[in-house]
C-alpha atoms as a PDB file:
ATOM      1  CA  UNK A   1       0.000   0.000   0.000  1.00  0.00           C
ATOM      2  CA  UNK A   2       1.712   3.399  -1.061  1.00  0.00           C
ATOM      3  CA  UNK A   3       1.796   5.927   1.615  1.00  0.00           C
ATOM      4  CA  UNK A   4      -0.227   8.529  -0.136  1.00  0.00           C
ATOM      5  CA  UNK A   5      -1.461  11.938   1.959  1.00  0.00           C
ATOM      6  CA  UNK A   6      -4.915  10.078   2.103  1.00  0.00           C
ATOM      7  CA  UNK A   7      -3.658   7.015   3.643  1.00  0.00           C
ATOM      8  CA  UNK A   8      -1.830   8.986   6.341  1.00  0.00           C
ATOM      9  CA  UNK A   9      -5.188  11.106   7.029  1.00  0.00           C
ATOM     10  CA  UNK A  10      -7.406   8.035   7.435  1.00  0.00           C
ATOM     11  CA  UNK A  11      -4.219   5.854   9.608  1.00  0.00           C
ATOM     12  CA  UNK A  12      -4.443   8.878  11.945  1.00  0.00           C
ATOM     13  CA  UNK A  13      -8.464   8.781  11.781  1.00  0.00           C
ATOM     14  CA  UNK A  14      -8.216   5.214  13.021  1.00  0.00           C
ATOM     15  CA  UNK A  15      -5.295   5.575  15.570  1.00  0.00           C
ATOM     16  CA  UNK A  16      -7.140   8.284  17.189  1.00  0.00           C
ATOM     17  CA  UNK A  17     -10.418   6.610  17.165  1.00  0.00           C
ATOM     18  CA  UNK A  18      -8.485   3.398  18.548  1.00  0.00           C
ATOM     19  CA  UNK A  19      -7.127   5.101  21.536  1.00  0.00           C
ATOM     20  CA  UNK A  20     -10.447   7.196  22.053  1.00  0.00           C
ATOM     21  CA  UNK A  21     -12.026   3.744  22.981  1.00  0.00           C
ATOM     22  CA  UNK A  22      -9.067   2.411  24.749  1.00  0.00           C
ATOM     23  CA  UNK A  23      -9.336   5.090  26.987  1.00  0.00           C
ATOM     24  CA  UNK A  24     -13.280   4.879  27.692  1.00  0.00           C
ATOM     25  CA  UNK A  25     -12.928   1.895  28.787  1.00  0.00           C
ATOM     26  CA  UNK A  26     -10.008   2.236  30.902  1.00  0.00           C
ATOM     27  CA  UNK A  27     -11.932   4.171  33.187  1.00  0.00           C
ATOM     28  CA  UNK A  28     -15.565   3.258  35.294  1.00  0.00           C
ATOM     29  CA  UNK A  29     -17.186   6.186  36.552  1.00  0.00           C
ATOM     30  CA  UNK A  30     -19.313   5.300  40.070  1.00  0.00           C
ATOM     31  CA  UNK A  31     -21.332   7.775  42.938  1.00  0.00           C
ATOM     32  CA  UNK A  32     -20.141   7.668  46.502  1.00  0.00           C
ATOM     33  CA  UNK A  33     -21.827   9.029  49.297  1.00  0.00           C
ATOM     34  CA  UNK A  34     -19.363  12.113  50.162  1.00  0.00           C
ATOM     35  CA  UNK A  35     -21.399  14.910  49.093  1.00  0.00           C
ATOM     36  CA  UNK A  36     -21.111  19.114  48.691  1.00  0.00           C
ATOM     37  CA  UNK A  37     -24.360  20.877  49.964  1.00  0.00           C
ATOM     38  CA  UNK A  38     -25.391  24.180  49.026  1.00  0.00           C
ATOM     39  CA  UNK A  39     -28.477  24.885  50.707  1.00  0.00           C
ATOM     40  CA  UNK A  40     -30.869  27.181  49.980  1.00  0.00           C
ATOM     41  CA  UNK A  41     -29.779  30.053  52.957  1.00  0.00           C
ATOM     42  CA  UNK A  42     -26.067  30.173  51.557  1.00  0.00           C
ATOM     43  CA  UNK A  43     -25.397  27.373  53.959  1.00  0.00           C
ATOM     44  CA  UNK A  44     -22.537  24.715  52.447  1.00  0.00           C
ATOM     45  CA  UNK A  45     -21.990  21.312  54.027  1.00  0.00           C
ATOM     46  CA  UNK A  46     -19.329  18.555  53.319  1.00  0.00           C
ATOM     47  CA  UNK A  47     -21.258  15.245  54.034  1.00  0.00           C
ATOM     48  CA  UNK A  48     -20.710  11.818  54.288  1.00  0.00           C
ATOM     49  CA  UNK A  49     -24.056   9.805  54.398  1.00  0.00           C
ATOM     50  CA  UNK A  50     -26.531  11.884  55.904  1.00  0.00           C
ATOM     51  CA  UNK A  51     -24.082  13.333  58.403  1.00  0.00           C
ATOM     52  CA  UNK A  52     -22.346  16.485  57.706  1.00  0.00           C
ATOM     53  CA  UNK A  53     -18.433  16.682  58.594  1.00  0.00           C
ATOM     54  CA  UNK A  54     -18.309  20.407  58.332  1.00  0.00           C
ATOM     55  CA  UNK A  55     -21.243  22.792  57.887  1.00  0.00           C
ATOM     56  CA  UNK A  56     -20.277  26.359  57.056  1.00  0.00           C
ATOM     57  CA  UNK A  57     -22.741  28.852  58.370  1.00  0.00           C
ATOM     58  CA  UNK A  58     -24.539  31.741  56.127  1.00  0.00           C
ATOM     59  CA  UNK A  59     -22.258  34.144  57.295  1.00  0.00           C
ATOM     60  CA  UNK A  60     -18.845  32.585  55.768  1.00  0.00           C
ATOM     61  CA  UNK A  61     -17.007  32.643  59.542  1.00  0.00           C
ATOM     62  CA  UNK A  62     -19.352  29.880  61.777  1.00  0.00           C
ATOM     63  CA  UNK A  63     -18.499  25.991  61.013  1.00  0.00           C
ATOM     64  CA  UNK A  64     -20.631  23.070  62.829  1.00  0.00           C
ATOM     65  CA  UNK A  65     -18.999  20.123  63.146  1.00  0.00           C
ATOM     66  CA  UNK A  66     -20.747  16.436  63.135  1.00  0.00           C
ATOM     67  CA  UNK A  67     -24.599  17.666  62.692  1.00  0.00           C
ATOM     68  CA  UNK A  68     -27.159  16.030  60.399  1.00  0.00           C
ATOM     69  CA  UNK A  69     -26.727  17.068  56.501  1.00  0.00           C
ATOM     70  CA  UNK A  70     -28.658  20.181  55.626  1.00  0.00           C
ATOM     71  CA  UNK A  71     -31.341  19.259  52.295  1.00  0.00           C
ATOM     72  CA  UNK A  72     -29.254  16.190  51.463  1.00  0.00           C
ATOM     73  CA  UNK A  73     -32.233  15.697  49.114  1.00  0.00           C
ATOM     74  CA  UNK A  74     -31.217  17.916  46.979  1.00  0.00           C
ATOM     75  CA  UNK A  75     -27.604  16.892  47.067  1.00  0.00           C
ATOM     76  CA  UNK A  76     -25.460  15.264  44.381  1.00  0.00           C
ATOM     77  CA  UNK A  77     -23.215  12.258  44.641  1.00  0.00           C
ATOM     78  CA  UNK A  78     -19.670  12.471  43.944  1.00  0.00           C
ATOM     79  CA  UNK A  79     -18.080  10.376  41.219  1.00  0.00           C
ATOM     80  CA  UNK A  80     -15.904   8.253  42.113  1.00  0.00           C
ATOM     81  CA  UNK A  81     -13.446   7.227  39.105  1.00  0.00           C
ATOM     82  CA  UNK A  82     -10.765   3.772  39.082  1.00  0.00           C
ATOM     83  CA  UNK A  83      -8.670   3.214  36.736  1.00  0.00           C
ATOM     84  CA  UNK A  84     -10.119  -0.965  35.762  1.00  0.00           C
ATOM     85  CA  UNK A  85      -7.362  -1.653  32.975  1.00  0.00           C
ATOM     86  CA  UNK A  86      -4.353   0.859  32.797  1.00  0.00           C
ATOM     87  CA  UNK A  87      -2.730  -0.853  30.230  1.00  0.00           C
ATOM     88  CA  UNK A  88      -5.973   0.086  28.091  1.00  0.00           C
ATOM     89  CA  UNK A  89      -5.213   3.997  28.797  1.00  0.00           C
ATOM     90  CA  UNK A  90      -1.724   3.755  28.350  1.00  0.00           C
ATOM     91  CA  UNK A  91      -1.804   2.116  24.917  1.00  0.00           C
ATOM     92  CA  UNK A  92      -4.766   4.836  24.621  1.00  0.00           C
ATOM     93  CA  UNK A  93      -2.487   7.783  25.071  1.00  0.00           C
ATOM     94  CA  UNK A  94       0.119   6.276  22.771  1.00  0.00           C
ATOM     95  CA  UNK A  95      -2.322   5.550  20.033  1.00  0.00           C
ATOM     96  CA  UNK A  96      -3.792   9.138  20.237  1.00  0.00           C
ATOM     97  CA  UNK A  97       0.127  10.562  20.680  1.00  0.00           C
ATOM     98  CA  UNK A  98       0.461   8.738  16.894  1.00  0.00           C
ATOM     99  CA  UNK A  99      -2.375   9.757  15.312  1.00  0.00           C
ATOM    100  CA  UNK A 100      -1.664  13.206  16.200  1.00  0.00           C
ATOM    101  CA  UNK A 101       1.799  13.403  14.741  1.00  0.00           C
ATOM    102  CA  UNK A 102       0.952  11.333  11.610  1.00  0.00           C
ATOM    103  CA  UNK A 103      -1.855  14.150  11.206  1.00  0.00           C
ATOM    104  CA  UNK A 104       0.833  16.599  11.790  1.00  0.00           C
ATOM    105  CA  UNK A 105       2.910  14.948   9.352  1.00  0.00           C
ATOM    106  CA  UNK A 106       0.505  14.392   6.553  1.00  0.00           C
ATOM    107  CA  UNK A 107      -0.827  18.371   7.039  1.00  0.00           C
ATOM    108  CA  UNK A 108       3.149  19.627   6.504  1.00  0.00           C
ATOM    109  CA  UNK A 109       3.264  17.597   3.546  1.00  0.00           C
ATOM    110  CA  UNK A 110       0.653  18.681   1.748  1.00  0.00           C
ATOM    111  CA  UNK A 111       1.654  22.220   2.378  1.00  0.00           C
ATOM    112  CA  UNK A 112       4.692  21.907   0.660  1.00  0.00           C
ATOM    113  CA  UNK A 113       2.667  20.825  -2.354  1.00  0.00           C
ATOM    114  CA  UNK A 114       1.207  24.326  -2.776  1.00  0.00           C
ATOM    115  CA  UNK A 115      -1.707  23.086  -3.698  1.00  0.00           C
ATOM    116  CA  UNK A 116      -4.482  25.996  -3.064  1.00  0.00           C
ATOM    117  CA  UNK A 117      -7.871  26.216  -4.059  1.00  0.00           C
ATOM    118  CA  UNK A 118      -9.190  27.460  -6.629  1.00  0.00           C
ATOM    119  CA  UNK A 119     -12.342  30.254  -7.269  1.00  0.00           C
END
């Protein structure tokens, strides 16, 4: 296969595609129950289940310590992320890395071509 501009373009298409899904599935995404609160009378609270480690009163200067979490209804989760298969991102990154530069690559080339386009 001759190593045309094209060919280069669509290698680096499929490198960087490649190491796009290497690298989703490297990865799981799952909630926890540590949580930021901001409730609804400027009150923020850093929660672990429905207890809150720290609340921060309205003012900005007060902190409770070890109360119950303010609205933790209306709370989000935190994400926890793991890395399940490193070798997955790794090879990911590398993948990407070569795409990139072969994209590089095939762009300089066909600037030295000079080939503009036309009205």
């Amino acid at each position: 296969m001759k190593l045309t501009t094209y060919n280069l373009q669509l290698l680096a298409i499929v490198l960087n595609l490649i190491g796009t899904i290497l690298i989703f599935y490297s990865f799981q995404a799952s909630s926890s129950d540590f949580m930021l609160v901001i409730a609804k009378n400027n009150r923020s609270a850093l929660c672990v289940g429905r207890a809150a480690m720290f609340i921060m009163g309205d003012d900005g200067h007060s902190l409770s310590v070890g109360t119950d979490c303010p609205e933790w209804e209306n709370g989000r989760p935190t994400a926890v992320i793991n890395t399940e298969h490193p070798n997955f991102a790794k090879a990911g990154i590398i993948a990407i890395v070569l795409g990139s530069i072969i994209q590089l690559s095939s762009l300089i080339k066909s600037k030295n071509k000079k080939t503009y386009f036309k009205n």
